[in-house]
Protein backbone atom coordinates (compact mmCIF):
# COMPACT_ATOMS: atom_id res chain seq x y z
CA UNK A 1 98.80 92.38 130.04
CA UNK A 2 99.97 88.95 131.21
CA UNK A 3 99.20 87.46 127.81
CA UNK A 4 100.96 90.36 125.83
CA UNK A 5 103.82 89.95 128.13
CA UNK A 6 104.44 86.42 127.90
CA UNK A 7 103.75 86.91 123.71
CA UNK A 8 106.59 89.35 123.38
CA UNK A 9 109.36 86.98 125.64
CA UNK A 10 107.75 84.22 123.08
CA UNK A 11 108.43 86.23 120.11
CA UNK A 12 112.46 87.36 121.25
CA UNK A 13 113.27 83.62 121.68
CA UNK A 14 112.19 83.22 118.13
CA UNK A 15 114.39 85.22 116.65
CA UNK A 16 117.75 83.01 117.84
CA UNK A 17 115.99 81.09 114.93
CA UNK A 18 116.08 83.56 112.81
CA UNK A 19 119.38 85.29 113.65
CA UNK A 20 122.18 85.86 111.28
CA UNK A 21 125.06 87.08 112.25
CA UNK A 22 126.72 88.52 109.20
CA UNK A 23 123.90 90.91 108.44
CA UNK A 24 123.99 91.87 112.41
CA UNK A 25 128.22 92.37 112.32
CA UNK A 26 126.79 94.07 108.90
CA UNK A 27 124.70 96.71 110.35
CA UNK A 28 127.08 97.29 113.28
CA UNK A 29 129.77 98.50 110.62
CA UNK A 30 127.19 100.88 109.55
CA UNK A 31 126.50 102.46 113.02
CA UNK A 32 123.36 100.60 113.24
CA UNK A 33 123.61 99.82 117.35
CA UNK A 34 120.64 98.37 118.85
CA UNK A 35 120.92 96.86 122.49
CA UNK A 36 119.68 93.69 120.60
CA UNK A 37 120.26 92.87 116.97
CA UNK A 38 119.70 89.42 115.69
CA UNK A 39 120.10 90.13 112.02
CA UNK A 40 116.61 88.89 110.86
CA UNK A 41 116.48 89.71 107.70
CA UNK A 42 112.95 91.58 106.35
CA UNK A 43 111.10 88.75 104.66
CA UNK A 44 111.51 86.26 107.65
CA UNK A 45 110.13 89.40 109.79
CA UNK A 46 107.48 89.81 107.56
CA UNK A 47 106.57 86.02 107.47
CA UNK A 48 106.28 86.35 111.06
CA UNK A 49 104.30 88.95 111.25
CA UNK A 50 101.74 87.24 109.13
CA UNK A 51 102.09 84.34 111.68
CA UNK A 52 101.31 86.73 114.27
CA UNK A 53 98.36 87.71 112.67
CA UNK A 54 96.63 84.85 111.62
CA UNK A 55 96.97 83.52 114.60
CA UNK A 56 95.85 86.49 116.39
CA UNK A 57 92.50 85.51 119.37
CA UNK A 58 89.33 84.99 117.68
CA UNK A 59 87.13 84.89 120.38
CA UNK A 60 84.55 87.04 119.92
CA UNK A 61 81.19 86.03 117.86
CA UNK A 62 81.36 86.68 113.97
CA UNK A 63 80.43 90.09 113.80
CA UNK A 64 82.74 90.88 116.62
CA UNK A 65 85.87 89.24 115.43
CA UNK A 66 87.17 92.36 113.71
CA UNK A 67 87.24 93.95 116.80
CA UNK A 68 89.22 92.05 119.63
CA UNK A 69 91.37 90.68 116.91
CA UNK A 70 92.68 94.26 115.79
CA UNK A 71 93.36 94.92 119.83
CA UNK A 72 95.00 92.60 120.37
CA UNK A 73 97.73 92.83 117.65
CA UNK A 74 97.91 96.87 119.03
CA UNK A 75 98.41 95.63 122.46
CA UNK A 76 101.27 94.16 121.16
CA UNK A 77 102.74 96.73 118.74
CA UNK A 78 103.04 98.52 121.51
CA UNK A 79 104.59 95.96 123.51
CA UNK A 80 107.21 95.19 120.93
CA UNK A 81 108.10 98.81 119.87
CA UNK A 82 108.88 99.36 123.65
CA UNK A 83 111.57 97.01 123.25
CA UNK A 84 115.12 98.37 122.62
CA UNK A 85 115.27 95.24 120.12
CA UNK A 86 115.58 95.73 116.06
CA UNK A 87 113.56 92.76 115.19
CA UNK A 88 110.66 93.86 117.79
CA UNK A 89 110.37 97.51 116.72
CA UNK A 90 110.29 96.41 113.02
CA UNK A 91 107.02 93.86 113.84
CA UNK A 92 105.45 96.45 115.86
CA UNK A 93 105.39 98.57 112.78
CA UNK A 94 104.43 95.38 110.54
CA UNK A 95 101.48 94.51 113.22
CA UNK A 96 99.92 97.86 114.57
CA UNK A 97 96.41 98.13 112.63
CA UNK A 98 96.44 101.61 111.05
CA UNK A 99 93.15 102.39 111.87
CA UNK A 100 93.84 101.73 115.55
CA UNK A 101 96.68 104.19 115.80
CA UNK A 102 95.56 107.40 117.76
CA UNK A 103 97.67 110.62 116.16
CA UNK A 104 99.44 111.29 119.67
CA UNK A 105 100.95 107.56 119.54
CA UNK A 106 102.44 108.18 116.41
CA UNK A 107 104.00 111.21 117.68
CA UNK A 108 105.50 109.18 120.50
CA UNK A 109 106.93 106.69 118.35
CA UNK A 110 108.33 108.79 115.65
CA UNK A 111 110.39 110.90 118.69
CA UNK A 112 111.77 107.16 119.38
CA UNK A 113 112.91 106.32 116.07
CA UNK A 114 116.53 105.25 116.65
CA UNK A 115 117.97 104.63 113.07
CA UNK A 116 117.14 105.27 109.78
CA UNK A 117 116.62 101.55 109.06
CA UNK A 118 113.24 101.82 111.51
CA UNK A 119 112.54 105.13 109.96
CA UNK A 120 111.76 103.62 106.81
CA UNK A 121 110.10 100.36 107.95
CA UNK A 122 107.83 102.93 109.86
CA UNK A 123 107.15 104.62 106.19
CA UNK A 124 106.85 101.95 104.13
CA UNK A 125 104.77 99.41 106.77
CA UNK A 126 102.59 101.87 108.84
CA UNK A 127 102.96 105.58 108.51
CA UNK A 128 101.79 105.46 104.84
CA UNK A 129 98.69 103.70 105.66
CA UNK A 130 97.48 105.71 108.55
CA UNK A 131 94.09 108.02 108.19
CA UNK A 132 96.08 111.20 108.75
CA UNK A 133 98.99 109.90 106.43
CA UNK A 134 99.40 113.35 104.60
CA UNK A 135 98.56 115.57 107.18
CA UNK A 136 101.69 113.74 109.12
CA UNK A 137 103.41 113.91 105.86
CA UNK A 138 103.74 117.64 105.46
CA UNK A 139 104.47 118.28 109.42
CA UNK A 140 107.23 115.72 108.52
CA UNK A 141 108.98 117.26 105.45
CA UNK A 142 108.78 120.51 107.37
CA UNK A 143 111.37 119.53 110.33
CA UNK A 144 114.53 120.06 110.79
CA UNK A 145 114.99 116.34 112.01
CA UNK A 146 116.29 113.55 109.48
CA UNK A 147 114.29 110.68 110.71
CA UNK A 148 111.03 113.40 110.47
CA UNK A 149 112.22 114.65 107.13
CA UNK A 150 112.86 110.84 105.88
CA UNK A 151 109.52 109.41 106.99
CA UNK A 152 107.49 112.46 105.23
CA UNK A 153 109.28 112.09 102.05
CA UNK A 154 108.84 108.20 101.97
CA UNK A 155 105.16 108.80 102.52
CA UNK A 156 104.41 111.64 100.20
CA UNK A 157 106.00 108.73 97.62
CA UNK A 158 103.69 106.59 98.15
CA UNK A 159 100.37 108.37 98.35
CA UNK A 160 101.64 110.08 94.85
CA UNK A 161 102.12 106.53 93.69
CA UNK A 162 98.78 105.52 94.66
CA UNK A 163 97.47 108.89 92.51
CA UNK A 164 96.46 110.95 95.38
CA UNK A 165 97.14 114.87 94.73
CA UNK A 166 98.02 117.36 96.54
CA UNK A 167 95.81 120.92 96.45
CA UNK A 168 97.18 123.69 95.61
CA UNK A 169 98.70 124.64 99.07
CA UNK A 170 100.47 121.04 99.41
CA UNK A 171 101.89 121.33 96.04
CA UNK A 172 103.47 124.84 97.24
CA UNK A 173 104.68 123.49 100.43
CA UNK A 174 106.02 120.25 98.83
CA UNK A 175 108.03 121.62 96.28
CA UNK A 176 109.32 124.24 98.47
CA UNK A 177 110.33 121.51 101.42
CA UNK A 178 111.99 119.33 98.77
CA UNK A 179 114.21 121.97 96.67
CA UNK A 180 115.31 122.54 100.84
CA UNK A 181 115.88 118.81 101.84
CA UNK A 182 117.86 118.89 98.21
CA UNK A 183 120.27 121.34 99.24
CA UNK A 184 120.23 120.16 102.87
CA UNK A 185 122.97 117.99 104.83
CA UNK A 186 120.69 114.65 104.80
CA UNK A 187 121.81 112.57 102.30
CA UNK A 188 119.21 109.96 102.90
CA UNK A 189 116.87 113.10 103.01
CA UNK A 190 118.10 114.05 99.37
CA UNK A 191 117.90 110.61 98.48
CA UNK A 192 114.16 110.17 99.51
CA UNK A 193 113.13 113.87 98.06
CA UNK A 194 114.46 113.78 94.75
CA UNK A 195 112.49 109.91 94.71
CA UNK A 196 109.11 111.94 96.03
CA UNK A 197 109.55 114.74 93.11
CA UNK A 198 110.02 111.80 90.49
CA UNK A 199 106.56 110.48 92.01
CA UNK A 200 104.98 114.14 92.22
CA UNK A 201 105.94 113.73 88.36
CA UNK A 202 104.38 110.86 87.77
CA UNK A 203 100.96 112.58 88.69
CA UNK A 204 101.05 114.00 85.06
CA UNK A 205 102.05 116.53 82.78
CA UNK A 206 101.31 119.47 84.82
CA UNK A 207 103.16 118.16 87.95
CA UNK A 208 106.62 116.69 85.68
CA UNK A 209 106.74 120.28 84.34
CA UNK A 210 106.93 122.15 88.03
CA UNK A 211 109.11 119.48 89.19
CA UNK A 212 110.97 119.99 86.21
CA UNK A 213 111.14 123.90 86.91
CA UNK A 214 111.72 123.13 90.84
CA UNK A 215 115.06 121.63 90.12
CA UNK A 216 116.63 123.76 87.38
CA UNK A 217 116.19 126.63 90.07
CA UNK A 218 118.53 124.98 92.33
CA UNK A 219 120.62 123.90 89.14
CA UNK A 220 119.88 120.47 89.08
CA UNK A 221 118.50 117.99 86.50
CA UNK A 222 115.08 116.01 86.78
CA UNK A 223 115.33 112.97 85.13
């Protein structure tokens, strides 16, 4: 824990090199308040993440390597997303092996989401990847919570995008969670449904025609 310790303090006094203040001042003027906000802007995260990474302890003899290497970077996930930091809890979600991520530790992290920025780094970098992505998904979509609602929607994109389909009971309970998060108070929420249904659509015919007749029965118009 000594190592992970000393990594993390490592990795916040890299970030003064990385800090920019405009986009910090930036997100401040858009309510974004973290109790530290360098400004680092996504690609210079994401570079360092892949520095993380590849330098991540290989140790272990060749057919172990997988192993200790993938702990290691979830030892410090969690390290980082404990961190009331923006740049941290944005490389824990960049670093945490999917495969490593036990259900109840998603759970955990989700109920510390703090802004909608992290809500979709968490979508788009981890959640989407994880074993029980759609089960997560649908529980998601089905809260009254924006964050919840946000992350499911962002996911559901992404697995349509990569051609998975839903069975007959997901297609009911998507299209009846998105003509709700339509209508709902979320714009972000509307925002991130109404990209989902174009997705759904994109599944074929069959699915751009209910999406089609979704919509029109809350009077609105599916591109």
């Amino acid at each position: 824990m000594e190592d992970v310790r000393d990594k993390v303090k490592e990795i916040k006094q890299s970030f003064r090199l990385m800090m920019d203040g405009s986009v910090a001042q930036s997100m401040r003027d858009k309510g974004l308040n973290y109790h530290l906000n360098w400004g680092a802007t996504l690609p210079r995260l994401k570079a360092k993440a892949e520095e993380l990474k590849a330098n991540s302890p290989r140790n272990a003899t060749l057919s172990q390597r997988e192993e200790p290497t993938a702990k290691s970077q979830y030892d410090l996930a969690i390290a980082l997303w404990k961190e009331n930091v923006r740049e941290c809890k944005i490389l824990a979600t960049m670093l945490m092996p999917p495969e490593q991520m036990l259900s109840g530790v998603c759970d955990i992290w989700m109920e510390q989401i703090p802004s909608q920025e992290i809500a979709e780094q968490a979508a788009f970098n981890l959640w989407q990847y994880l074993p029980y992505a759609p089960e997560k998904a649908y529980q998601w979509i089905a809260s009254d919570q924006e964050y919840y609602q946000l992350c499911g929607f962002h996911v559901l994109s992404r697995l349509f995008m990569n051609g998975q389909e839903p069975n007959e009971r997901g297609i009911n309970e998507f299209i009846d969670q998105s003509l709700s998060a339509l209508q709902g108070p979320y714009m972000s929420v509307r925002k991130a449904a109404m990209q989902s249904l174009q997705r759904f659509a994109e599944l074929g015919l069959v699915y751009e025609r209910m999406a089609k007749s979704a919509t029109k029965s809350i009077n609105l118009d599916f591109l």
